[in-house]
Protein backbone atom coordinates (compact mmCIF):
# COMPACT_ATOMS: atom_id res chain seq x y z
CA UNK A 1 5.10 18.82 -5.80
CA UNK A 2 8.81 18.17 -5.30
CA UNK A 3 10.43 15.06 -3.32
CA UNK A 4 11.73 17.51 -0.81
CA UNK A 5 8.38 18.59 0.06
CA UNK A 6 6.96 15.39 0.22
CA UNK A 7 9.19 14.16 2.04
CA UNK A 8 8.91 17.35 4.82
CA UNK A 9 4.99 16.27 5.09
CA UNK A 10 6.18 13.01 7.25
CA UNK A 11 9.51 14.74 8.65
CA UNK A 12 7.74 14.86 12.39
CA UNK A 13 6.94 10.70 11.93
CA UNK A 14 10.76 9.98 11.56
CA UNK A 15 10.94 9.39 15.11
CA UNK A 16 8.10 7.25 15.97
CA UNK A 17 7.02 3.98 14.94
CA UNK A 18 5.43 5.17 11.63
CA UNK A 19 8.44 3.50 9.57
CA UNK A 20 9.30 0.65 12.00
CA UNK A 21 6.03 -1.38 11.09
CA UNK A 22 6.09 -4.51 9.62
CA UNK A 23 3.30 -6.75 8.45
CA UNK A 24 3.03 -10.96 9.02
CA UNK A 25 -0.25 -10.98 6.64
CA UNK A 26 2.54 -9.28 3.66
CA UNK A 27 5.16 -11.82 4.77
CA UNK A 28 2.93 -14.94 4.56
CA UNK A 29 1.91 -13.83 0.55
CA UNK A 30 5.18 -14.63 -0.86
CA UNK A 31 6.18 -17.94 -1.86
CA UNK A 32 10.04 -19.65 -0.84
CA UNK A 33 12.69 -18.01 -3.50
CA UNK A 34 10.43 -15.07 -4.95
CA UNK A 35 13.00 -13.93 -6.99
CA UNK A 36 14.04 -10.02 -7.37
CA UNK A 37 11.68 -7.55 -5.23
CA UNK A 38 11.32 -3.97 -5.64
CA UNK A 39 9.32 -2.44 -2.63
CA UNK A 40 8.42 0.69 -3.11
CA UNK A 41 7.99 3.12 -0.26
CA UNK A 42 9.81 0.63 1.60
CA UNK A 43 10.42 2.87 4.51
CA UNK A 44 13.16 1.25 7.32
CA UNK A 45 12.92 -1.74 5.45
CA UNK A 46 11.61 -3.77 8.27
CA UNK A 47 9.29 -5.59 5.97
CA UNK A 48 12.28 -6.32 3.85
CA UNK A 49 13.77 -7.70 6.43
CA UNK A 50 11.68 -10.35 7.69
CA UNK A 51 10.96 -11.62 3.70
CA UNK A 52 14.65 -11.85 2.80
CA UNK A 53 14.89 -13.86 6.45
CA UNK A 54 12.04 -16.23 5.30
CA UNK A 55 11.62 -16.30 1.79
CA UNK A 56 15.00 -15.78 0.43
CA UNK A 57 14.36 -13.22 -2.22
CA UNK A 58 17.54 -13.48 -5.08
CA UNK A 59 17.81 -9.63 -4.36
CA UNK A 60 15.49 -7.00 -2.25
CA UNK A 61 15.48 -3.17 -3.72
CA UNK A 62 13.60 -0.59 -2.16
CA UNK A 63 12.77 3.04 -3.14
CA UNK A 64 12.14 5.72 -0.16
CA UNK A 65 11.53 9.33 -0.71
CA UNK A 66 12.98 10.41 2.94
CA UNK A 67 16.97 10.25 2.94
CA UNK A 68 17.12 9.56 6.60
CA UNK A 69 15.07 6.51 6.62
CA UNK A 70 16.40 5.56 3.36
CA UNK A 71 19.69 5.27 5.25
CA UNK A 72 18.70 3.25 7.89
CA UNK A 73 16.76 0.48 5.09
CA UNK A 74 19.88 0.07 3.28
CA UNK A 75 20.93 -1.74 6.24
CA UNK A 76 18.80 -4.30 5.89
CA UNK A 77 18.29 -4.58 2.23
CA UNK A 78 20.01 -5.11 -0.71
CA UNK A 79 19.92 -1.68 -1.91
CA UNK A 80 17.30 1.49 -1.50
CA UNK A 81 17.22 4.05 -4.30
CA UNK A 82 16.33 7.45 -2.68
CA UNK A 83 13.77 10.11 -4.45
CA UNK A 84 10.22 10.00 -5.86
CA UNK A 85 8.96 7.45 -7.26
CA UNK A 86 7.44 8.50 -10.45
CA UNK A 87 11.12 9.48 -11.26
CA UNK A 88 13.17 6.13 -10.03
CA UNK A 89 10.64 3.85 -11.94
CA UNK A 90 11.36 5.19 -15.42
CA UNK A 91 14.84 4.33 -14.57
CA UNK A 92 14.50 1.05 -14.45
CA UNK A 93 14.57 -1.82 -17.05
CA UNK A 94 11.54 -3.22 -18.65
CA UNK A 95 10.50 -6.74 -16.77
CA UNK A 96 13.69 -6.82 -14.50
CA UNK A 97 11.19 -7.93 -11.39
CA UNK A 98 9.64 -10.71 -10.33
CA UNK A 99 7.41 -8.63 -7.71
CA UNK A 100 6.58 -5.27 -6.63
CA UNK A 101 4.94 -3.98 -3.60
CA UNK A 102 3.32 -1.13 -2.83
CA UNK A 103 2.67 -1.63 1.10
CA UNK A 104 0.66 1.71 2.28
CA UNK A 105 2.98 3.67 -0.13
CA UNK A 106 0.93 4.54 -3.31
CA UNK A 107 -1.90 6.47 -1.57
CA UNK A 108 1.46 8.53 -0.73
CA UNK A 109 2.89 9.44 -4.26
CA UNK A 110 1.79 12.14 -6.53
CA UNK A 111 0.71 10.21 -9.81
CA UNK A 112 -0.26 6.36 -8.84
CA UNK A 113 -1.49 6.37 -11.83
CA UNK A 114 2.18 6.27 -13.65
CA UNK A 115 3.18 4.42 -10.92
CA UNK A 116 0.78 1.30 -11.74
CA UNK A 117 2.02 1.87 -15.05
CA UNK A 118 5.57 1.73 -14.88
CA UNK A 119 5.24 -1.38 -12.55
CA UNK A 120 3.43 -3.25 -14.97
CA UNK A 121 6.23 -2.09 -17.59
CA UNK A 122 8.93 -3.36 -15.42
CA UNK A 123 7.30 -6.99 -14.39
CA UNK A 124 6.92 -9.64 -17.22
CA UNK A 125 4.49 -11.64 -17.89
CA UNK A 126 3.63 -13.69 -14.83
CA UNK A 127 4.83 -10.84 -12.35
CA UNK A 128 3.29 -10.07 -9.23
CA UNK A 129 2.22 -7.18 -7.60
CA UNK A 130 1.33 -6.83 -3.81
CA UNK A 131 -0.79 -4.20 -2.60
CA UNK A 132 -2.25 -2.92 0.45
CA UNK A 133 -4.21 -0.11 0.56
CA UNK A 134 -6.41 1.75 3.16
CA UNK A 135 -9.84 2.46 2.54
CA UNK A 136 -11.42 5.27 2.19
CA UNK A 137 -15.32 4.13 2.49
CA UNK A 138 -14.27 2.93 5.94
CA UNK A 139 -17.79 3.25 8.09
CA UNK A 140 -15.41 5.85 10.84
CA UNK A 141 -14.73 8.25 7.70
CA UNK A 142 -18.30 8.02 6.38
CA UNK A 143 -20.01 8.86 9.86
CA UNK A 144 -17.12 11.24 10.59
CA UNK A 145 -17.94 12.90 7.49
CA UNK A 146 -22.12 12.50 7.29
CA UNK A 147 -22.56 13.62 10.84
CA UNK A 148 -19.79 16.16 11.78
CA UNK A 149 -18.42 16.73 8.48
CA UNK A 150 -15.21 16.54 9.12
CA UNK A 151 -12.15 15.38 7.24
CA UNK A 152 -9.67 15.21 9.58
CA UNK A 153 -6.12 14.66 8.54
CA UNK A 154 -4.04 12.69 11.81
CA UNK A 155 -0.46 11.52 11.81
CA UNK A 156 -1.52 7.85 10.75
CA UNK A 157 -4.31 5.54 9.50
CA UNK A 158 -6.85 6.44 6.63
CA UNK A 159 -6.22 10.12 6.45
CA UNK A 160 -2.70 10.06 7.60
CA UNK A 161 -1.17 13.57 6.77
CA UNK A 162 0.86 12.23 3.86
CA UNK A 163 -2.07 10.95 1.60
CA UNK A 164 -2.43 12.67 -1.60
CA UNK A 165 -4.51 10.21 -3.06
CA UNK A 166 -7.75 8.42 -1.48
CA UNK A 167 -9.01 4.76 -2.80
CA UNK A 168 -12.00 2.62 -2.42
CA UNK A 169 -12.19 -1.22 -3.52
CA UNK A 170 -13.54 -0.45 -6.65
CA UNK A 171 -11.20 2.51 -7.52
CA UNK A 172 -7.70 0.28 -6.55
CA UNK A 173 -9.17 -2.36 -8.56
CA UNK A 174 -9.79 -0.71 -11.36
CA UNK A 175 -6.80 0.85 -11.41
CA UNK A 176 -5.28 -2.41 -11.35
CA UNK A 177 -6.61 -4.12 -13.62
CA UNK A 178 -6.41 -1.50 -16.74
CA UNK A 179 -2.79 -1.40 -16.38
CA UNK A 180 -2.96 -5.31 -17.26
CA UNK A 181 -2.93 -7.40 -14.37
CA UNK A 182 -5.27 -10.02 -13.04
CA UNK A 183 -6.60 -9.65 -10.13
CA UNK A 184 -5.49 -13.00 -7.73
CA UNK A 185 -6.62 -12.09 -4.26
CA UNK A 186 -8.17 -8.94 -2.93
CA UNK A 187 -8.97 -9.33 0.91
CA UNK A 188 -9.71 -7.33 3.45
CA UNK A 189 -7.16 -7.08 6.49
CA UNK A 190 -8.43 -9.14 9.92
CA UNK A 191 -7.17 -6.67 12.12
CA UNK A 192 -10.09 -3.94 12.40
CA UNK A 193 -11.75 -3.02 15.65
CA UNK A 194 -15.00 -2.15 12.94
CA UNK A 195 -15.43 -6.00 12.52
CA UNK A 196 -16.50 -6.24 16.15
CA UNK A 197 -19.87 -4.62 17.75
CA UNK A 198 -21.37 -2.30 17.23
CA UNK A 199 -19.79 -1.46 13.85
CA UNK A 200 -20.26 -4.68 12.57
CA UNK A 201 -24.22 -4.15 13.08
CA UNK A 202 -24.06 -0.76 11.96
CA UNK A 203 -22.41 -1.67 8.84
CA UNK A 204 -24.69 -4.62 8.47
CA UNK A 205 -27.81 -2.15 8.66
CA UNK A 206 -26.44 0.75 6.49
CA UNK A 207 -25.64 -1.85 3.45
CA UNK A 208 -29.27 -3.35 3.68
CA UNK A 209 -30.10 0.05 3.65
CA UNK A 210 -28.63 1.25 0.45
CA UNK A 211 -29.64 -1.79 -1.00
CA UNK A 212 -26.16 -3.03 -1.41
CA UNK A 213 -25.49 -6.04 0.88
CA UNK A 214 -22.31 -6.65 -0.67
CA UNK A 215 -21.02 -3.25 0.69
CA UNK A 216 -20.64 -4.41 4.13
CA UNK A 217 -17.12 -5.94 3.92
CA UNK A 218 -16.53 -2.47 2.81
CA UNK A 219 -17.96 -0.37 5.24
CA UNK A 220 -15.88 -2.74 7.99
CA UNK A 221 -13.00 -2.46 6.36
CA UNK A 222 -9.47 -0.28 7.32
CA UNK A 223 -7.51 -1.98 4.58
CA UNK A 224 -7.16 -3.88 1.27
CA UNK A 225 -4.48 -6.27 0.55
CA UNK A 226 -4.27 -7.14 -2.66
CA UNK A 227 -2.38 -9.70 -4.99
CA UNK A 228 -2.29 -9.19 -8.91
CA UNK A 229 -0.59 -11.17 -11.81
CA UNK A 230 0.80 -9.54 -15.14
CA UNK A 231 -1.02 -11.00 -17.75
């Protein structure tokens, strides 16, 4: 699958708010002076933004696969390399980072498995990663799925249009941690309608019912932030 096509998949979102977002709970993860960032899937760079106005990165890179938005994040970071990012990362020199995040953006790219690898290639020892990551074994997909079966592919959220890849807890974890990082913080994002009633009881009952109380979180959860540390 070629950038071009990719990139025509979230053409009709160029307009909206779909690359405007920004997230306080990414912000608040970074310490004072982080060093150099490389956000990848950075989008309009509003993220950018607000961490180079608080945290005073030494430099802020981004990689986004649509030119057009790309173009409107180099005006707020340092600089935004434009193409797929499979392609950009192999370009770039071994443990030249001090973190890398993938906000929403690797459930968007073609082989997140090179990508995990290539970020761990170009982070030394003592690097972070930052990654947030929607899940997949949200209780709204399972029921959607048990009881209508449908799979139904919207303009944003867990099956936005532009995933090509699907995680659960487990799965981003995993992946994680055999490209050789340790795992410093996976939590699960506060703002979900699912952690109110009824899908808090729902979830509640359908973990005691599988026998897996631990599973609840999961079932209640929209999205996974996650911090990791190259060992």
């Amino acid at each position: 699958m070629s950038s071009d096509l990719i990139a025509n998949i979230h053409k009709n979102k160029a307009h909206d708010t779909y690359f405007t977002l920004t997230n306080d709970d990414l912000v608040a993860l970074f310490p004072n002076n982080p060093g150099r960032i490389l956000d990848i899937g950075c989008a309009e760079g509003r993220l950018g933004e607000d961490i180079i106005k608080l945290k005073h990165p030494a430099e802020y890179i981004g990689i986004e696969i649509v030119p057009s938005i790309a173009e409107i994040a180099k005006t707020r970071l340092d600089d935004v390399l434009v193409g797929q990012a499979e392609e950009i990362l192999e370009t770039i020199e071994t443990g030249s980072f001090n973190w890398v995040i993938l906000a929403d953006s690797l459930e968007h790219t073609i082989d997140p498995w090179t990508v995990i690898k290539e970020v761990s290639r170009i982070l030394p020892s003592g690097g972070r990663l930052l990654v947030s990551m929607p899940n997949v074994r949200n209780l709204n997909i399972i029921l959607d799925l048990f009881k209508n079966g449908n799979w139904t592919y919207t303009s944003h959220g867990i099956l936005d249009q532009g995933h090509l890849r699907f995680f659960t807890k487990s799965s981003i974890l995993n992946l994680i941690t055999s490209n050789g990082f340790s795992v410093q913080s996976c939590r699960s994002n506060p703002r979900n309608r699912w952690k109110k009633l009824p899908g808090k009881t729902i979830s509640k009952l359908l973990s005691w019912f599988i026998g897996k109380p631990s599973a609840y979180e999961e079932f209640i959860t929209v999205q996974w932030i996650i911090v990791a540390e190259k060992k």
